[in-house]
N, C-alpha and C. Protein backbone atom coordinates (compact mmCIF):
# COMPACT_ATOMS: atom_id res chain seq x y z
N UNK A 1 96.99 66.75 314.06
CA UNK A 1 98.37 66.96 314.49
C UNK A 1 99.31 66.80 313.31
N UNK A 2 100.57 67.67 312.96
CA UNK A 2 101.24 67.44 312.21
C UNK A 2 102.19 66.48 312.07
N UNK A 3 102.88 65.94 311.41
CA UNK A 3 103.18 64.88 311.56
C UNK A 3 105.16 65.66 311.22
N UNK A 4 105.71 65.01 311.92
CA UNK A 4 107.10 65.72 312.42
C UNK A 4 107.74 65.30 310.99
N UNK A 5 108.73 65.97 310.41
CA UNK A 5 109.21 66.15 309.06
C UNK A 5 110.50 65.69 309.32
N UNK A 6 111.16 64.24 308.64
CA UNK A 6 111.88 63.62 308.91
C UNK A 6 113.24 64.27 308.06
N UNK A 7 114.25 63.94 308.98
CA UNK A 7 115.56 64.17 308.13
C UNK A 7 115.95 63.41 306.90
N UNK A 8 116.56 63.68 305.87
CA UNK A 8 116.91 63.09 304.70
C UNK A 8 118.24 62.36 304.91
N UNK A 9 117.78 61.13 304.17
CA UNK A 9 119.14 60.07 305.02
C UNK A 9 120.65 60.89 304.66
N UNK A 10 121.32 60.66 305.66
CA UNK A 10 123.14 61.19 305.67
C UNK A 10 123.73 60.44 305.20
N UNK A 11 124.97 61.13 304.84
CA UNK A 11 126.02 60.58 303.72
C UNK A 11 126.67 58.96 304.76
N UNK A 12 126.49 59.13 306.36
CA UNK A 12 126.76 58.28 306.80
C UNK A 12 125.87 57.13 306.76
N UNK A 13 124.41 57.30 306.67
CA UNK A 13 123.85 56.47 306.89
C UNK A 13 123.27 55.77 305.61
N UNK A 14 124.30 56.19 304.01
CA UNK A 14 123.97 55.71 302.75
C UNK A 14 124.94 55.37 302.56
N UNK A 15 125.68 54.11 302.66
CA UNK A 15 127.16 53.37 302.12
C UNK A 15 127.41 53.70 300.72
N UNK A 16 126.74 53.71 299.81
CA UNK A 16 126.89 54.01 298.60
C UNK A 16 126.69 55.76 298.15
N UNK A 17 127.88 55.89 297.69
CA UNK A 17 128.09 57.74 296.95
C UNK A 17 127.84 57.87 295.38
N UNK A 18 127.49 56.79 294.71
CA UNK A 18 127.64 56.68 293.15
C UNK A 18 126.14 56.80 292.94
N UNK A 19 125.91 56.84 291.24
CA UNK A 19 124.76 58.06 290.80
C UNK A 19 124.02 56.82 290.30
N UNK A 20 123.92 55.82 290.19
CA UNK A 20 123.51 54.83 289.78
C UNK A 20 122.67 53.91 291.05
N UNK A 21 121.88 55.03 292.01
CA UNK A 21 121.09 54.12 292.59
C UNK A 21 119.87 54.11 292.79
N UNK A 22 118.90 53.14 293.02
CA UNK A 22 117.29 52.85 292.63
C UNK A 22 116.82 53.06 293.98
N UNK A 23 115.46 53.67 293.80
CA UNK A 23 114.81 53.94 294.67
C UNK A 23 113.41 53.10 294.51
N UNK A 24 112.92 52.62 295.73
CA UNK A 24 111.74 51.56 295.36
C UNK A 24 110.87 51.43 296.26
N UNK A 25 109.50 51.73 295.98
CA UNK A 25 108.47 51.68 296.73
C UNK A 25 107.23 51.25 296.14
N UNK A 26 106.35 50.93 297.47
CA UNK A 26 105.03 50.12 296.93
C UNK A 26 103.52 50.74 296.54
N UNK A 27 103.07 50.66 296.07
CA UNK A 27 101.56 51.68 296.68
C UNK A 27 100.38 50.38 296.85
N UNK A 28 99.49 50.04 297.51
CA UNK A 28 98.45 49.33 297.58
C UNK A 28 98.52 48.28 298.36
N UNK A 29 99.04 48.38 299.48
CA UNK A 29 98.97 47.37 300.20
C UNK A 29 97.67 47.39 301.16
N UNK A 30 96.94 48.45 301.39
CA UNK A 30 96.04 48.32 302.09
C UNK A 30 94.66 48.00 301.76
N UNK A 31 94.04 48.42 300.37
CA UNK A 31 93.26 47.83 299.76
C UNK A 31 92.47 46.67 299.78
N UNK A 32 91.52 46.37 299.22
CA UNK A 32 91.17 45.13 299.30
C UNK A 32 90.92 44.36 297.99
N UNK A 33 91.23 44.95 296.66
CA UNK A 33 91.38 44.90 295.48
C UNK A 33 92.45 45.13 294.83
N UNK A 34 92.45 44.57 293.72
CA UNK A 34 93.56 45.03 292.74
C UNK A 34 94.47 44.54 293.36
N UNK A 35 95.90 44.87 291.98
CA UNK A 35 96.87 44.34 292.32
C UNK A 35 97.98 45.00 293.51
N UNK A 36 99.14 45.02 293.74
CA UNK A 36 99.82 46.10 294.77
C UNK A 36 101.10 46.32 293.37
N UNK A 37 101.43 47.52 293.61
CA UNK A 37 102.51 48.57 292.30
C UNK A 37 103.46 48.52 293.16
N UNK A 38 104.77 48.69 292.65
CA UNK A 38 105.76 49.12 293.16
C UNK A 38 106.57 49.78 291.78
N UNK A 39 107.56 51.01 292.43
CA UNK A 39 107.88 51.81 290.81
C UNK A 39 109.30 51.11 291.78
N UNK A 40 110.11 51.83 290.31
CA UNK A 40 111.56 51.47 291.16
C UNK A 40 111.91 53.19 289.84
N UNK A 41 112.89 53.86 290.44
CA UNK A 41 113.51 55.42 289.51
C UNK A 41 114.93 54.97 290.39
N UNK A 42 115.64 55.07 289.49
CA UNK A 42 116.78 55.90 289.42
C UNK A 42 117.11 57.61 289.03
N UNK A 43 117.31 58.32 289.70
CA UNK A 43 116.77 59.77 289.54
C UNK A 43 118.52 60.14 288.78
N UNK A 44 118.48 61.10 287.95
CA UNK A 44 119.65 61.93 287.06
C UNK A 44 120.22 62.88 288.01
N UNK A 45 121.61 63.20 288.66
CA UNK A 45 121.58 64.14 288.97
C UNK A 45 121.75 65.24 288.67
N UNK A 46 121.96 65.21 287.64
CA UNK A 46 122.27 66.79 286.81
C UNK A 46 120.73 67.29 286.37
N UNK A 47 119.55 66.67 286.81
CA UNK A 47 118.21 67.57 286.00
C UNK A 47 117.22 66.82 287.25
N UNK A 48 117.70 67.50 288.49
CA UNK A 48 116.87 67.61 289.88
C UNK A 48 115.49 67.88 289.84
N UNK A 49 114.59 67.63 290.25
CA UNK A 49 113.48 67.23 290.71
C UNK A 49 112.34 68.10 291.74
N UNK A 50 112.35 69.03 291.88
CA UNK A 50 111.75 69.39 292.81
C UNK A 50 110.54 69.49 293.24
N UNK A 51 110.08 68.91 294.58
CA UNK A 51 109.06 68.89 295.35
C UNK A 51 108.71 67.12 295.49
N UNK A 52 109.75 66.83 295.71
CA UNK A 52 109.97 65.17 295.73
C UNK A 52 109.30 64.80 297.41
N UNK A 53 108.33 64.14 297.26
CA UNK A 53 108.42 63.57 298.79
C UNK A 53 107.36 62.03 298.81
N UNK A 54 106.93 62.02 299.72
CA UNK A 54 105.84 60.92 300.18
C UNK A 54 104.45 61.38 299.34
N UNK A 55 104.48 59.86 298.36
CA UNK A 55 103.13 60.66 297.54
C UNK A 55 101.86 61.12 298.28
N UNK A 56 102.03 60.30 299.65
CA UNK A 56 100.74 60.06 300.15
C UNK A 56 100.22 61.85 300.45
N UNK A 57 101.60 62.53 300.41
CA UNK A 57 101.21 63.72 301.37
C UNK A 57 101.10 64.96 300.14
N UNK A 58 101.09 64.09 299.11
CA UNK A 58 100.65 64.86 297.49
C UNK A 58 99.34 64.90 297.43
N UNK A 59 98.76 65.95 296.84
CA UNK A 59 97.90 66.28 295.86
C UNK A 59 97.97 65.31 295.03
N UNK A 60 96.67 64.89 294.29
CA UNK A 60 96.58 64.17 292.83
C UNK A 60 97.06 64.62 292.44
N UNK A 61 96.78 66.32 291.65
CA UNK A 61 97.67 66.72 291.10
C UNK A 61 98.72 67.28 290.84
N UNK A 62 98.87 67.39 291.80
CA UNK A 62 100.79 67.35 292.42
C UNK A 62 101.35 66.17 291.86
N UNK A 63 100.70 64.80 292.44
CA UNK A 63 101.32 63.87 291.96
C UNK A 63 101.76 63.68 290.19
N UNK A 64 100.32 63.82 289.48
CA UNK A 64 100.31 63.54 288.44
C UNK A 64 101.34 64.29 287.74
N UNK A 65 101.66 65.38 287.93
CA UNK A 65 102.20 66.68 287.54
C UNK A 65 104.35 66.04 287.80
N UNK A 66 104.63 65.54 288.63
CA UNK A 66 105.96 64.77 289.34
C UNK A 66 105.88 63.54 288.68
N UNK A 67 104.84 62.64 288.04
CA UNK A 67 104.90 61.78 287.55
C UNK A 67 105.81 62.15 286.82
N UNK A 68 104.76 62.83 285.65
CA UNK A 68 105.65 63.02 283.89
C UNK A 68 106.97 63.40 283.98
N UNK A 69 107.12 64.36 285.33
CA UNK A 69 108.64 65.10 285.40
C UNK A 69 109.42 64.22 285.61
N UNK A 70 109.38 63.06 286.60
CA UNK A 70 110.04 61.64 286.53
C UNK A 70 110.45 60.90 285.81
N UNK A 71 109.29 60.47 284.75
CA UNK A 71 109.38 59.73 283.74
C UNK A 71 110.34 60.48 282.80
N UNK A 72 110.60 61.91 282.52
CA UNK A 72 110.71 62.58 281.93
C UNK A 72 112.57 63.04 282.18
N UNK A 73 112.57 62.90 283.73
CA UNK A 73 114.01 63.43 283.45
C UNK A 73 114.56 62.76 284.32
N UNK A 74 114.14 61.25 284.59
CA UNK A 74 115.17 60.17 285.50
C UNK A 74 115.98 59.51 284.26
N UNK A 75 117.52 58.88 284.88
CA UNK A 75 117.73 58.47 284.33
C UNK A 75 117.28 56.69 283.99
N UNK A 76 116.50 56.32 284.52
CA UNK A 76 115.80 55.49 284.93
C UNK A 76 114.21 55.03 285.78
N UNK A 77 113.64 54.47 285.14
CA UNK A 77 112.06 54.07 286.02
C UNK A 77 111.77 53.10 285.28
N UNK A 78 110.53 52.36 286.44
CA UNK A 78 109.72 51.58 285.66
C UNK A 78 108.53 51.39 287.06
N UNK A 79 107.78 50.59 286.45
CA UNK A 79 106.90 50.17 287.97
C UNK A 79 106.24 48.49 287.04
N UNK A 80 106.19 48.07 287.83
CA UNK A 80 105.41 46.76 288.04
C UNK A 80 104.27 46.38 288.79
N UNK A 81 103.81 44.79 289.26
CA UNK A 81 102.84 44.62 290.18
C UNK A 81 102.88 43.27 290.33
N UNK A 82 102.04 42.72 291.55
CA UNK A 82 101.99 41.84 291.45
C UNK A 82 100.18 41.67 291.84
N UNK A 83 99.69 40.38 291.08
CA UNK A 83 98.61 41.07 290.70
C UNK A 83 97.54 40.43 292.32
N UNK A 84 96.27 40.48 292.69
CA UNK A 84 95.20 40.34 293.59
C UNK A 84 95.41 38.13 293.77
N UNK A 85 95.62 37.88 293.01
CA UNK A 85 95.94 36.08 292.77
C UNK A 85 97.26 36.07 293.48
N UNK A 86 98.08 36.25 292.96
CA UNK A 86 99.61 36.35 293.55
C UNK A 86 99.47 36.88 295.27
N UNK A 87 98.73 38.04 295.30
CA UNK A 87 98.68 38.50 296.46
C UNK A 87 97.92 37.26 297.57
N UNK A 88 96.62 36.81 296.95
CA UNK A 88 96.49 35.59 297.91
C UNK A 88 97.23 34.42 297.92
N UNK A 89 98.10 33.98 297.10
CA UNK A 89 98.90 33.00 296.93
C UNK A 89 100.33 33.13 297.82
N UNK A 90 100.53 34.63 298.07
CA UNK A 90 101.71 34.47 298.84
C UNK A 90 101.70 35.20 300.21
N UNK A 91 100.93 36.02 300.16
CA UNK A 91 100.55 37.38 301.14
C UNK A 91 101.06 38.52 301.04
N UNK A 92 100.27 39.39 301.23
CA UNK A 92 100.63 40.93 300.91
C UNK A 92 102.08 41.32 300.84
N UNK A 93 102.90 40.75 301.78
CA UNK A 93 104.19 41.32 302.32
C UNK A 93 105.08 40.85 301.16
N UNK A 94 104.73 39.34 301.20
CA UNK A 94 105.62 38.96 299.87
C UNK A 94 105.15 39.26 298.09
N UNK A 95 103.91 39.47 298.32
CA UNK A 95 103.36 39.89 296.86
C UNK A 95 104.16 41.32 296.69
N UNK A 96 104.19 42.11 298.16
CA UNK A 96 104.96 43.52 297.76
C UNK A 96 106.39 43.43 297.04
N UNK A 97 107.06 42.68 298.12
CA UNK A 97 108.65 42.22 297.35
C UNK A 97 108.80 41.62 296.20
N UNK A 98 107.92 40.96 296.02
CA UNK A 98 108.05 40.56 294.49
C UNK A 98 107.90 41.65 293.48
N UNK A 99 106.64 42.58 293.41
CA UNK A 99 106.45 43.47 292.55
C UNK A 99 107.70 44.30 292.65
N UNK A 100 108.53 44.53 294.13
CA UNK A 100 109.36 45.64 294.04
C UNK A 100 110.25 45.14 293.12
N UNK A 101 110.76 43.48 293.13
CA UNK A 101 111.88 43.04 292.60
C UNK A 101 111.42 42.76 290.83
N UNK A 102 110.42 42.87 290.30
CA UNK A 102 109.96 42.85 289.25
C UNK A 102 110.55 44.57 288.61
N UNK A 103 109.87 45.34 289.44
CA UNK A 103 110.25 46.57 288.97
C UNK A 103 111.71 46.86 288.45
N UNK A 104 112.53 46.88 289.68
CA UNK A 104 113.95 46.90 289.51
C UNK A 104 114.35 45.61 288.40
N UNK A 105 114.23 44.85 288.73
CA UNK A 105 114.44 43.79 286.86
C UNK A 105 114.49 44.61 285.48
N UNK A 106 112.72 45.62 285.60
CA UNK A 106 112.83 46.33 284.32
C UNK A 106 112.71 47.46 284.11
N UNK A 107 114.02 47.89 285.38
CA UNK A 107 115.28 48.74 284.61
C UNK A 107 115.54 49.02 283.59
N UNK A 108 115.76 49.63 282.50
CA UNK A 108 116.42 49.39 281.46
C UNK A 108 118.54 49.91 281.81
N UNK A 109 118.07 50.40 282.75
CA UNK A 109 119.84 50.96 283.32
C UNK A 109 119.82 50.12 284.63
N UNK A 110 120.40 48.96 284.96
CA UNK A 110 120.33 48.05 286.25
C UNK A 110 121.03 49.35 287.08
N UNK A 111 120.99 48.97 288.68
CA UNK A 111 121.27 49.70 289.23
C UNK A 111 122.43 49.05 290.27
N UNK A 112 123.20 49.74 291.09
CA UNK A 112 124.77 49.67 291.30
C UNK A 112 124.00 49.33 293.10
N UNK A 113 123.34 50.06 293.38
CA UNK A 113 122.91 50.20 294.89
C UNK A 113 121.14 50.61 294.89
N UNK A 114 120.48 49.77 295.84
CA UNK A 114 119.21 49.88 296.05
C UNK A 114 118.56 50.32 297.21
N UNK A 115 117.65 51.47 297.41
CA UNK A 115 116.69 51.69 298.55
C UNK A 115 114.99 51.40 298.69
N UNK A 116 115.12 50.59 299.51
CA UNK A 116 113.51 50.16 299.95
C UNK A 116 113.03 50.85 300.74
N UNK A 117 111.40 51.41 300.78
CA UNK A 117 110.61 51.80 301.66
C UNK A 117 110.32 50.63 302.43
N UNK A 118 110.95 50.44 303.80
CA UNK A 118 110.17 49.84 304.68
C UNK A 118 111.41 48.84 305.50
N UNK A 119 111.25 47.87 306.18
CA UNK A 119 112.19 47.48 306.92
C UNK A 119 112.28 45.70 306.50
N UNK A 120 111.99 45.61 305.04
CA UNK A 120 112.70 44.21 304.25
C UNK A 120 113.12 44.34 302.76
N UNK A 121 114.47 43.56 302.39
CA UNK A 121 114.52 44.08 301.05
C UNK A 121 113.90 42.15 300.28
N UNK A 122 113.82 42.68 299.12
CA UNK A 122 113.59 41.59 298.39
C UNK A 122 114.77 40.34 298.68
N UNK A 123 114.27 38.98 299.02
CA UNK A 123 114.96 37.55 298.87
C UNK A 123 115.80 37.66 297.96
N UNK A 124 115.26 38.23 296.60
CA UNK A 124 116.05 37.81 295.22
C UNK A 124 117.22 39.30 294.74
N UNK A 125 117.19 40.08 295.96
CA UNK A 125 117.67 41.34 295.05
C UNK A 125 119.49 41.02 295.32
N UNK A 126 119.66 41.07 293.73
CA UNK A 126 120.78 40.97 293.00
C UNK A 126 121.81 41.85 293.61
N UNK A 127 121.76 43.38 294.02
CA UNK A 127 122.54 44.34 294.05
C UNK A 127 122.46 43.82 295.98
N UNK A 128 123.08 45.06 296.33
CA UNK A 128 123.69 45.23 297.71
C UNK A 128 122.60 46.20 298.28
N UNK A 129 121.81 46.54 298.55
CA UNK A 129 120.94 47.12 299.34
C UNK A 129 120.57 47.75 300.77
N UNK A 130 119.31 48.67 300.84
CA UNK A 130 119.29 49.40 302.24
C UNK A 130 117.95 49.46 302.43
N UNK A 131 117.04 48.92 303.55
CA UNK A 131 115.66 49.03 303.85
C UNK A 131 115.74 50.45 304.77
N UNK A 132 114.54 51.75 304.48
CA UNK A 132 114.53 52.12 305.11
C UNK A 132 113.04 52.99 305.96
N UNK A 133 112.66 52.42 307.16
CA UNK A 133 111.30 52.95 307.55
C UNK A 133 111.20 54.54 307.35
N UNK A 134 110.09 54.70 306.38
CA UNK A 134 109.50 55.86 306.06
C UNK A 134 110.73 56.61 305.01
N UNK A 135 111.49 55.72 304.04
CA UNK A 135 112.13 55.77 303.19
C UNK A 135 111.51 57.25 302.35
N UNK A 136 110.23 56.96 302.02
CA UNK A 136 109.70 57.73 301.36
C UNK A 136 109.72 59.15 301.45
N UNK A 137 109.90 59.49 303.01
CA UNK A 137 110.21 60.86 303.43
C UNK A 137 111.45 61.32 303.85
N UNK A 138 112.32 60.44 303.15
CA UNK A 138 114.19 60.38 303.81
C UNK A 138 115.07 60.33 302.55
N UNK A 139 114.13 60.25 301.19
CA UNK A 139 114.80 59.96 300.23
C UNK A 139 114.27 60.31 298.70
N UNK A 140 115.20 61.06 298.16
CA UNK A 140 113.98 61.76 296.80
C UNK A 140 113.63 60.73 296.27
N UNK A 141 114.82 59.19 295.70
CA UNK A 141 114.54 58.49 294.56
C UNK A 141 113.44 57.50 295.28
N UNK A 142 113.09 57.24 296.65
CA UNK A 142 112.18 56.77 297.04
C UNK A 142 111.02 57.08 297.49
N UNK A 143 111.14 58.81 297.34
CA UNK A 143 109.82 59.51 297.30
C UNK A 143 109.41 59.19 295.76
N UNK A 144 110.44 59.45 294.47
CA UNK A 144 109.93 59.57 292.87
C UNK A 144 109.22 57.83 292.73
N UNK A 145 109.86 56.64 293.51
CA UNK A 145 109.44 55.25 292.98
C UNK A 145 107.86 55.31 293.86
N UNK A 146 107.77 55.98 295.03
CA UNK A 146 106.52 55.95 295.72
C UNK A 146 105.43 56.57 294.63
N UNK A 147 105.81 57.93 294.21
CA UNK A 147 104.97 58.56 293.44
C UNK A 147 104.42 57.49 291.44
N UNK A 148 105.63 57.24 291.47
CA UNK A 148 104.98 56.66 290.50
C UNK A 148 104.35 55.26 290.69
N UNK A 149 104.35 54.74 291.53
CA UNK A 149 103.41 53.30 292.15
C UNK A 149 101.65 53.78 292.54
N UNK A 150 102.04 54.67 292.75
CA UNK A 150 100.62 55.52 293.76
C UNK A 150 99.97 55.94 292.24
N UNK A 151 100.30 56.86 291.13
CA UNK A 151 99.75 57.21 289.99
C UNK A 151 99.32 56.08 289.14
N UNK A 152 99.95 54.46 289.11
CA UNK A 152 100.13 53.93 288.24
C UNK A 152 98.68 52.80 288.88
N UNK A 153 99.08 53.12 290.17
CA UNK A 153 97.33 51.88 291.15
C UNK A 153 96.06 53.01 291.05
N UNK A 154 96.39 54.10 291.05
CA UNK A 154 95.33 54.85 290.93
C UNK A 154 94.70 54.59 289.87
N UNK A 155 95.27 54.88 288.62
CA UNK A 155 95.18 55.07 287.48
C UNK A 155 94.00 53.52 286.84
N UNK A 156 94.42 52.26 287.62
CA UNK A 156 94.14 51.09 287.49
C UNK A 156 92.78 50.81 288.18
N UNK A 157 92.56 51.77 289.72
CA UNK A 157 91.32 51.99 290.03
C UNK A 157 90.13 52.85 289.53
N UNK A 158 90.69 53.59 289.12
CA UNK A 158 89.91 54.56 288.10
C UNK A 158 89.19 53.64 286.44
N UNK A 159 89.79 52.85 286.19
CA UNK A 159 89.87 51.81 285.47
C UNK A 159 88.83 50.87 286.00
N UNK A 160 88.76 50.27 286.45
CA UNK A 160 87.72 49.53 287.80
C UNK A 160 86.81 50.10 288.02
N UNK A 161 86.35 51.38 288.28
CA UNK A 161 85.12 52.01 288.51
C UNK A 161 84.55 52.38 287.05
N UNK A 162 85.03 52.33 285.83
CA UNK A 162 84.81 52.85 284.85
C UNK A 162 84.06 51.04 284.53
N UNK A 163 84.35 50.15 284.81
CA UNK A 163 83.58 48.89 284.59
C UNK A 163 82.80 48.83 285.55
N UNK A 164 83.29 48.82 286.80
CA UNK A 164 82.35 48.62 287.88
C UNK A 164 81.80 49.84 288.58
N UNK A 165 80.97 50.52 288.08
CA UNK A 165 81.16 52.22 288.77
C UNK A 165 80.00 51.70 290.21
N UNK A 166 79.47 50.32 290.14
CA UNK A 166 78.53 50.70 291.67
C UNK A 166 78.90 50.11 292.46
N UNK A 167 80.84 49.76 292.72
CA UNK A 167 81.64 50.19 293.69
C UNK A 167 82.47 50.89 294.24
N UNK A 168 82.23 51.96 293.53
CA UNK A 168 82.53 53.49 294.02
C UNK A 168 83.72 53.49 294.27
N UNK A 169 84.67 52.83 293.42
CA UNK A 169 86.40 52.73 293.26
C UNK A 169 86.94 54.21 293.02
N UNK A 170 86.96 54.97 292.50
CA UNK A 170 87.06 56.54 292.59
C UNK A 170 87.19 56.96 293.14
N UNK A 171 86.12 57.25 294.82
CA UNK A 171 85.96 57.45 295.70
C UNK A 171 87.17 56.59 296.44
N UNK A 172 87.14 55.39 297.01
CA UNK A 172 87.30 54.97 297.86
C UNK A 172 88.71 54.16 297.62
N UNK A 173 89.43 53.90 296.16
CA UNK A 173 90.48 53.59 295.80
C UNK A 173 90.85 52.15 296.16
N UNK A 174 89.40 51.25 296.84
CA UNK A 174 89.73 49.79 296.68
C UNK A 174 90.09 49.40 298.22
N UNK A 175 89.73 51.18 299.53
CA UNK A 175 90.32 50.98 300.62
C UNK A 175 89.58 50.16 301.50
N UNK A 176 89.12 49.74 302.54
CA UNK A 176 87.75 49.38 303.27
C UNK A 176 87.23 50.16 304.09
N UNK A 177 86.52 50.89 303.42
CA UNK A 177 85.68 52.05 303.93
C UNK A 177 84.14 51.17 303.59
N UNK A 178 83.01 52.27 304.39
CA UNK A 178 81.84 52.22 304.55
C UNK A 178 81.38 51.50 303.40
N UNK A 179 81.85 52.27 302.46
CA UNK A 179 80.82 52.33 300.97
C UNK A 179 81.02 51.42 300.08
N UNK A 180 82.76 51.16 300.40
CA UNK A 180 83.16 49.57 299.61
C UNK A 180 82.19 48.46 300.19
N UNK A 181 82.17 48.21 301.58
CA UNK A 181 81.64 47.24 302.58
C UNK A 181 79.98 47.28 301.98
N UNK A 182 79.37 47.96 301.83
CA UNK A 182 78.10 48.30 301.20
C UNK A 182 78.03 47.77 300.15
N UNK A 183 78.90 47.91 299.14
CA UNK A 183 78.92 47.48 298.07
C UNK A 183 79.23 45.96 297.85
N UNK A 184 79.78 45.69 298.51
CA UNK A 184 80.53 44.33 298.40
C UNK A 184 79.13 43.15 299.10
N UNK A 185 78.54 43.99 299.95
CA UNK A 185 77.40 43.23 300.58
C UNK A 185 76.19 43.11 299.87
N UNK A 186 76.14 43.87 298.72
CA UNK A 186 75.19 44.09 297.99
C UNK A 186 75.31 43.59 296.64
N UNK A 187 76.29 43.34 295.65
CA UNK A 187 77.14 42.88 294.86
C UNK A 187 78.02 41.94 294.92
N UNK A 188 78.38 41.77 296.43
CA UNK A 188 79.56 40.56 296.15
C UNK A 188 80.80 40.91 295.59
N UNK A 189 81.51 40.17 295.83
CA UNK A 189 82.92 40.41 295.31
C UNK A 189 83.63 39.87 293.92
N UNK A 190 84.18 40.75 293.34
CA UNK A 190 84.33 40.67 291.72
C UNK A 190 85.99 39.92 292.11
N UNK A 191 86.22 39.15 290.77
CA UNK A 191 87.38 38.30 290.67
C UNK A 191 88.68 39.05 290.74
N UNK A 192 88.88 40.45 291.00
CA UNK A 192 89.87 41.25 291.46
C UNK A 192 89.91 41.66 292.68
N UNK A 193 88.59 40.82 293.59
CA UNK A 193 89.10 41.35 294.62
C UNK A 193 90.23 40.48 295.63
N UNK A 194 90.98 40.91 296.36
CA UNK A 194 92.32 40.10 297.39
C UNK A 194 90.96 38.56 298.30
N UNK A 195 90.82 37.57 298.13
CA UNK A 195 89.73 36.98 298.52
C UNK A 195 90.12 36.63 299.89
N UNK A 196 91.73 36.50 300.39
CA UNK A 196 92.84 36.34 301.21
C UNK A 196 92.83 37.51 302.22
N UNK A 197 92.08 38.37 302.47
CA UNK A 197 91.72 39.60 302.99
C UNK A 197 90.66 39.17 304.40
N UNK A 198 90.90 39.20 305.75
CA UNK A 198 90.04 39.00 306.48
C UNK A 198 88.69 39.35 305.87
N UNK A 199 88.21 40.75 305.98
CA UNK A 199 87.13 41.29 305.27
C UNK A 199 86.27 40.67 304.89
N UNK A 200 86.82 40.63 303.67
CA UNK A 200 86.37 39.46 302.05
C UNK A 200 85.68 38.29 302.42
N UNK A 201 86.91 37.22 302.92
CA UNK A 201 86.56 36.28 303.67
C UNK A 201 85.20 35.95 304.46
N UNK A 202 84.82 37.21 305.30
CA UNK A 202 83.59 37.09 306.19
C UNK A 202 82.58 37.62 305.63
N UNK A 203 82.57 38.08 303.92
CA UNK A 203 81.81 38.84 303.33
C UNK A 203 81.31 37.52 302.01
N UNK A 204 82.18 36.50 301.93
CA UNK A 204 82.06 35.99 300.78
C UNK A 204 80.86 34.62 300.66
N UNK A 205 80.45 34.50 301.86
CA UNK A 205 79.28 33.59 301.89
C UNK A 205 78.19 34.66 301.69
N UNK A 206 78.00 35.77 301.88
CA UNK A 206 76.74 36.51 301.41
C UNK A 206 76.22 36.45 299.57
N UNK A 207 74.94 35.86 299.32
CA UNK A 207 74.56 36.27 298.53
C UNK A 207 74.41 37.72 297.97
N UNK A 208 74.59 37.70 296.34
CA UNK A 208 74.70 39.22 295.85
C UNK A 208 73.02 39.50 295.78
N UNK A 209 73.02 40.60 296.17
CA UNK A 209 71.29 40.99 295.26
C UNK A 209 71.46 41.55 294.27
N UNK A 210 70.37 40.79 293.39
CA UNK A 210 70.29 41.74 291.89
C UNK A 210 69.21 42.55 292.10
């Protein structure tokens, strides 16, 4: 089934009209590894963007391809993380807000007004702000901070399978699928993985076989 194509937020429903605002989203919260990304872009408006949306509903290389153009003609980005330790130390939700509020920190152009994917903004955020569910498909600069969080965890799993290739991180991007669960039962769990993860947890008294 297709999934219904959301309107792009209105001039009413964005208090702020000035060109100086950040867009911020997470990628990796579902995982059971690694750290969770969040980008934060401030997008230029004079050198527009096109084919901005929800990375999830990108191509790799779609994505990869919107990365560089991002990096390339925002007037602002960055992305951060917070890493698999942090994530069990505080829980997913708050490991996310932190990375988002890390991101936006390094800014190199702070920003005047902020948009979040999802329905909490960061404790610590400095500026005046707007949470918004499914942000990502309502908003270019929070489609461009989605896309570059999603390239930047990928990029880090791809990384991970290149050390660990017989958990099939490539494939499966760290999600809990079949083949991770296989792996993890057979190998055990490596010091990147979330240990704070139901999953994990009921997986971590198993001996590894060599």
């Amino acid at each position: 089934m297709k999934k219904p194509v959301l309107p792009p937020l209105s001039a009413a429903e964005l208090p702020y009209q000035g060109y100086l605002l950040a867009g911020v989203d997470e990628a990796g919260r579902g995982p059971l590894i690694g750290s969770v990304v969040a980008g934060a872009v401030i997008l230029d408006p004079n050198r527009p963007i096109q084919g901005l949306m929800d990375s999830k509903q990108l191509s790799e290389k779609k994505r990869l391809l919107l990365a560089d153009e991002i990096r390339e003609k925002s007037l602002a980005w960055s992305v951060a993380e917070a890493s698999a330790e942090e994530i069990d130390q505080l829980n997913i939700l708050h490991a996310s807000l932190l990375a988002m509020q890390r991101a936006l920190d390094a800014l190199n152009t702070q920003a005047e007004f902020v948009l979040v994917d999802g329905n909490r903004l960061p404790q610590t955020l400095k500026q005046p702000g707007l949470a918004i569910v499914k942000g990502d498909a309502r908003h270019p600069a929070i489609s461009a901070a989605s896309i570059l969080a999603k390239v930047t965890r990928d990029a880090q799993l791809l990384e991970l399978h290149q050390r660990y290739p017989q958990y099939g991180f490539a494939s499966h991007k760290g999600y809990p699928t079949k083949a991770h669960f296989d792996a993890l039962a057979r190998y055990g769990a490596l010091p990147e993985h979330r240990k704070s993860f139901r999953p994990l947890k009921k997986l971590l008294n198993l001996e590894p076989v060599s």
